[in-house]
C-alpha atoms as a PDB file:
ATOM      1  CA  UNK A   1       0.000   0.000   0.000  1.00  0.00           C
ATOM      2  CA  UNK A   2       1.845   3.367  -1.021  1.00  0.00           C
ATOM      3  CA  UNK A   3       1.502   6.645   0.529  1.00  0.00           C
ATOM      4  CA  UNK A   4      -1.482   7.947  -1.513  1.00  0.00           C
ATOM      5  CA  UNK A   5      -3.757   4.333  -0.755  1.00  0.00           C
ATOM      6  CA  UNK A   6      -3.746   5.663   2.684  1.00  0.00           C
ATOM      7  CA  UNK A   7      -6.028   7.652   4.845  1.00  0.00           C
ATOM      8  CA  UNK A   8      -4.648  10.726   6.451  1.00  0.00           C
ATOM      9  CA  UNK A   9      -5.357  11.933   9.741  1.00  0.00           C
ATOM     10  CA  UNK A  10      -5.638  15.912   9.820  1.00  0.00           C
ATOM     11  CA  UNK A  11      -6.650  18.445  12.283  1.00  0.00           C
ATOM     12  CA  UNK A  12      -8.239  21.941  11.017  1.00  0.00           C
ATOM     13  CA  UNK A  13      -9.455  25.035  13.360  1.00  0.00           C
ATOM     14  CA  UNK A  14     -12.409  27.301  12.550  1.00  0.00           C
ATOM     15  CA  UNK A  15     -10.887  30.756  13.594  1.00  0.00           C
ATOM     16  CA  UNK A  16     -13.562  32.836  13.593  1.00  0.00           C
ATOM     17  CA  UNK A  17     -14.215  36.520  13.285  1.00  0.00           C
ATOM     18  CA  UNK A  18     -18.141  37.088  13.648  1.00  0.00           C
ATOM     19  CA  UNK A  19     -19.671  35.130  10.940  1.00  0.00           C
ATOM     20  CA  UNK A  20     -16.140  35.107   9.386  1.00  0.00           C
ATOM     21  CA  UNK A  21     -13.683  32.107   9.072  1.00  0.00           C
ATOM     22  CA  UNK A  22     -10.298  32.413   8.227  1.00  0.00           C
ATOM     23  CA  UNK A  23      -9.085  30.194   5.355  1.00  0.00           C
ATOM     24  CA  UNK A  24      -6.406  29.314   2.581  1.00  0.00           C
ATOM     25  CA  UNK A  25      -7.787  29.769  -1.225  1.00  0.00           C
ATOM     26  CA  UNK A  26      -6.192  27.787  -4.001  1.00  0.00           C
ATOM     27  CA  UNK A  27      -7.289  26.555  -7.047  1.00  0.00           C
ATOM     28  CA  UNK A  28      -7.720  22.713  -8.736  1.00  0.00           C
ATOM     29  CA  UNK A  29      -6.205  23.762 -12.348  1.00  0.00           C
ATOM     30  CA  UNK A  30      -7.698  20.064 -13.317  1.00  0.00           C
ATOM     31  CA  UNK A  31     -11.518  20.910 -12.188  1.00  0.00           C
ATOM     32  CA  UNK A  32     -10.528  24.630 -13.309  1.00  0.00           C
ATOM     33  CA  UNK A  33     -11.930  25.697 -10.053  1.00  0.00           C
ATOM     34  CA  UNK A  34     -11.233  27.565  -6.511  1.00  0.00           C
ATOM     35  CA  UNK A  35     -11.701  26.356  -3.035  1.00  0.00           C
ATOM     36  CA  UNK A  36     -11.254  27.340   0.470  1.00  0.00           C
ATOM     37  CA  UNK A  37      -9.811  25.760   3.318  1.00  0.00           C
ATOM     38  CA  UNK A  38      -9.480  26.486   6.740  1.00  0.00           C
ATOM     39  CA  UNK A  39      -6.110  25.916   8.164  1.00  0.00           C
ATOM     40  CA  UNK A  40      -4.337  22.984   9.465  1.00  0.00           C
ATOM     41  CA  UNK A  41      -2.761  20.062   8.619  1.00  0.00           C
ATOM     42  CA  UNK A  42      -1.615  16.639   9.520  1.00  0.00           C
ATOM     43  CA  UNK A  43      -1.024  14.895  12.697  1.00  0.00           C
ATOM     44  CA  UNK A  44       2.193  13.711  13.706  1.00  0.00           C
ATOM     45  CA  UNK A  45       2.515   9.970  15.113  1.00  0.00           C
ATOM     46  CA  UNK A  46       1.975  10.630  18.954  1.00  0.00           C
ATOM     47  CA  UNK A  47       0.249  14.091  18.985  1.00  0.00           C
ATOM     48  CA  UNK A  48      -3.213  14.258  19.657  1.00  0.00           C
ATOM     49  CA  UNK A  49      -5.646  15.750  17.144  1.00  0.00           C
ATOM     50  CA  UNK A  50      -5.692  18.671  19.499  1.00  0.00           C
ATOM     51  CA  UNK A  51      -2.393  19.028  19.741  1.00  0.00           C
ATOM     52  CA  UNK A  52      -2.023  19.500  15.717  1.00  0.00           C
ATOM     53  CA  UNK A  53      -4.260  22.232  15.334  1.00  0.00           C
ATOM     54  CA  UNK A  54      -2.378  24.599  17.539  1.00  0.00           C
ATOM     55  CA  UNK A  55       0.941  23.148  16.359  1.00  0.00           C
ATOM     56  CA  UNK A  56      -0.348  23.823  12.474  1.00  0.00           C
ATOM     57  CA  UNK A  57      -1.804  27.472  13.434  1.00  0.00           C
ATOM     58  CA  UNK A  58       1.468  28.230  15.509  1.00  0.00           C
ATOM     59  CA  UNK A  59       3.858  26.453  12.290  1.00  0.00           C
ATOM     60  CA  UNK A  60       1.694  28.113   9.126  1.00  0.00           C
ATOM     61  CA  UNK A  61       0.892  31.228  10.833  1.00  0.00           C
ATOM     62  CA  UNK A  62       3.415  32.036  13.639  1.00  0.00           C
ATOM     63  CA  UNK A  63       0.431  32.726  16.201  1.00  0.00           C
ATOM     64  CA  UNK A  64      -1.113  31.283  19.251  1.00  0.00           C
ATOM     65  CA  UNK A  65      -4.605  29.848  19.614  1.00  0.00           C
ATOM     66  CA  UNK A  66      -6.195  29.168  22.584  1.00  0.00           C
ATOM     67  CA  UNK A  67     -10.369  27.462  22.958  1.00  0.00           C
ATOM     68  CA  UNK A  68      -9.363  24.841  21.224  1.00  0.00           C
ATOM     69  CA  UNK A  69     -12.176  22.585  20.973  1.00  0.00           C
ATOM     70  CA  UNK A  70     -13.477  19.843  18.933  1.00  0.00           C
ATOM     71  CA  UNK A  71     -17.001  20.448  17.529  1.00  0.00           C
ATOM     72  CA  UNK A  72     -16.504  16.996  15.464  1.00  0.00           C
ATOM     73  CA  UNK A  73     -14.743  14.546  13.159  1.00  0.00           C
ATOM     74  CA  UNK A  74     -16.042  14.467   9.181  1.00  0.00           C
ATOM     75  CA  UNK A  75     -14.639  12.165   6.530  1.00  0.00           C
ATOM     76  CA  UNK A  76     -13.575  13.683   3.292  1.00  0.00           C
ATOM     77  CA  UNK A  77     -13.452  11.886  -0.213  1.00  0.00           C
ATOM     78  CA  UNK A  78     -12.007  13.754  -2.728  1.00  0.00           C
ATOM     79  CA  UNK A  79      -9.973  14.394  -5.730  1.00  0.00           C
ATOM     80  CA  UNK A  80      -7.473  17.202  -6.249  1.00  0.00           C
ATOM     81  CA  UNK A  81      -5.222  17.715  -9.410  1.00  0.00           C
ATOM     82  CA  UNK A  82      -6.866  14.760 -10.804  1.00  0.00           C
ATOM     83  CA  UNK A  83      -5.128  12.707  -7.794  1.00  0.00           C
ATOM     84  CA  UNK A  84      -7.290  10.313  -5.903  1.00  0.00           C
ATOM     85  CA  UNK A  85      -7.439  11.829  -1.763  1.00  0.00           C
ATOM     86  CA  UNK A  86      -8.901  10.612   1.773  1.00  0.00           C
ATOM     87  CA  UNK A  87      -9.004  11.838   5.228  1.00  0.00           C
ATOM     88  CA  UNK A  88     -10.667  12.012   8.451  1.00  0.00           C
ATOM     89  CA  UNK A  89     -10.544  15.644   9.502  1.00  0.00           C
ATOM     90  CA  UNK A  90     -10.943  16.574  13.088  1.00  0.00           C
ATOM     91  CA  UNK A  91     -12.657  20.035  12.868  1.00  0.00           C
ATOM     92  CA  UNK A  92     -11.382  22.172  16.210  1.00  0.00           C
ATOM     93  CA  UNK A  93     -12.959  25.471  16.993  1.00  0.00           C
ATOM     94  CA  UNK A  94     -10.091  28.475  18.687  1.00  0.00           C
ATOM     95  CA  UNK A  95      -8.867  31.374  18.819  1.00  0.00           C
ATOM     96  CA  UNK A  96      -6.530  33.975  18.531  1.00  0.00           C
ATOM     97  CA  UNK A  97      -4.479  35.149  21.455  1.00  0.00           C
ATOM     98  CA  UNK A  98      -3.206  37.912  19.850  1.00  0.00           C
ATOM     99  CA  UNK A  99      -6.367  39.552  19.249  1.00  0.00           C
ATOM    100  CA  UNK A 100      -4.947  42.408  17.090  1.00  0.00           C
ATOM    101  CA  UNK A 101      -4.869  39.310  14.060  1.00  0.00           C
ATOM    102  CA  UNK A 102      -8.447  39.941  13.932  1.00  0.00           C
ATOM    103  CA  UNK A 103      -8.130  43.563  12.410  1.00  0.00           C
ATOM    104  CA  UNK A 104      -5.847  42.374   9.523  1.00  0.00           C
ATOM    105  CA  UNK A 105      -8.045  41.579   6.456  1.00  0.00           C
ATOM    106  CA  UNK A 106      -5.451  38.718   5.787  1.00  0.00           C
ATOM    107  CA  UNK A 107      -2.336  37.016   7.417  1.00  0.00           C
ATOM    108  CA  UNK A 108       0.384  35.723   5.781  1.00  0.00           C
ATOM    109  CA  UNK A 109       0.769  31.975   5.653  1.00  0.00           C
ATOM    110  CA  UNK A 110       3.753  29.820   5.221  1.00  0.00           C
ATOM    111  CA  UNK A 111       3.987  25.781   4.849  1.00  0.00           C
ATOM    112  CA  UNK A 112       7.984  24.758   4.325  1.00  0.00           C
ATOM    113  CA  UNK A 113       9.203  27.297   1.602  1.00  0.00           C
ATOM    114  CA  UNK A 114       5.545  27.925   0.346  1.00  0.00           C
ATOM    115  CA  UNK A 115       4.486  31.144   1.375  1.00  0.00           C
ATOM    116  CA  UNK A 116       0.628  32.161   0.786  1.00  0.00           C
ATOM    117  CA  UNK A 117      -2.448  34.234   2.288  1.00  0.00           C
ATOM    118  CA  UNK A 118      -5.740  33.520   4.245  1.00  0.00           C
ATOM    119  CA  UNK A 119      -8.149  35.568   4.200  1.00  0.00           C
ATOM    120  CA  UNK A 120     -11.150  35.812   6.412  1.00  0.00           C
ATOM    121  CA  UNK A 121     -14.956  34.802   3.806  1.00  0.00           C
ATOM    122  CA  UNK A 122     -18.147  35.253   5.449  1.00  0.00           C
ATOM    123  CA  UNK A 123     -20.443  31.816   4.890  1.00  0.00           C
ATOM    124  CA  UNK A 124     -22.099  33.918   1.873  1.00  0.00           C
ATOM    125  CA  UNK A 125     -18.970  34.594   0.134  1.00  0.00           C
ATOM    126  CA  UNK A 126     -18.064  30.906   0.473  1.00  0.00           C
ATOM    127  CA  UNK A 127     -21.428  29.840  -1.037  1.00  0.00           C
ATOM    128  CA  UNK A 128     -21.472  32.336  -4.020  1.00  0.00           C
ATOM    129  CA  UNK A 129     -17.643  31.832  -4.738  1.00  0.00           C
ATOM    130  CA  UNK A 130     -15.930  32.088  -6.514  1.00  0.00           C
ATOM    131  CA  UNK A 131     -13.672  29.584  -4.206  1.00  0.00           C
ATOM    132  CA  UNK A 132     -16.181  26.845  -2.583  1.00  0.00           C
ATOM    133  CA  UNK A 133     -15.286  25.484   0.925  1.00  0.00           C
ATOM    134  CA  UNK A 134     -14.076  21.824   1.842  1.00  0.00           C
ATOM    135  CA  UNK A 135     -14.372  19.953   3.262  1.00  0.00           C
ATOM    136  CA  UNK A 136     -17.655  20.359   2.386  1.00  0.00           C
ATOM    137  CA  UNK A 137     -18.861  18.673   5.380  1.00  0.00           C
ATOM    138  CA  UNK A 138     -17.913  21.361   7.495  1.00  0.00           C
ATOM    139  CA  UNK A 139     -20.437  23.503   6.462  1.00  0.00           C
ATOM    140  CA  UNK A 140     -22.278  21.767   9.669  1.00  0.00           C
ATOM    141  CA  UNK A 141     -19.879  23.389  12.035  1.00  0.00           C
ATOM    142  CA  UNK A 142     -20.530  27.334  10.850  1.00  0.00           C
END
């Protein structure tokens, strides 16, 4: 079984401002579409689910969360670049502890060398697009 047969474990945290969540936008070029993620990422052998979500918000964004908790665990099917993908995603409400990162209309993002924005998209914006939100499944949550 080879890397992409597998199932991946992720945490992701709904920071919220109002009816606002903050997320990454990036684009399929092989659906020719956008969509909208909030951020996180995978979880390490050993760490708890919990555990990931601040580690991904401290490593991607360079800030502190705090009120992490889970609000629930969806499963998410997909396919991205025209590759095959699976995950259970463990969807974690926080927040900020610097609460001045709520007055920026975006915050820079980095993952390794990749460097990218998030933006904060009110549940309308998400709906009318032009980038759509996934996990899908987490619409449950907002």
């Amino acid at each position: 079984m080879g890397k992409k047969d597998r199932i991946r474990p992720i945490s992701i945290c709904l920071l919220r401002r109002g009816e606002e969540i903050l997320v990454h936008e990036a684009y399929d070029s092989v659906k020719e579409r956008g969509f909208a993620r909030p951020l996180g990422g995978g979880i390490d052998f050993g760490e708890t689910s919990a555990e990931a979500a601040i580690r991904e918000i401290k490593e991607e964004l360079g800030a502190d969360i705090t009120g992490v908790e889970l609000l629930g665990i969806v499963e998410n099917i997909f396919v991205y670049e025209g590759e095959p993908g699976h995950e259970m995603v463990f969807v974690y409400d926080g927040r900020f502890v610097d609460e001045s990162l709520y007055q920026r209309e975006y915050l820079d993002g980095v993952e390794g060398k990749r460097q990218f924005k998030v933006v904060w998209r009110s549940p309308q914006a998400l709906r009318d697009g032009p980038c759509y939100l996934v996990p899908e499944e987490i619409w449950q949550f907002l």
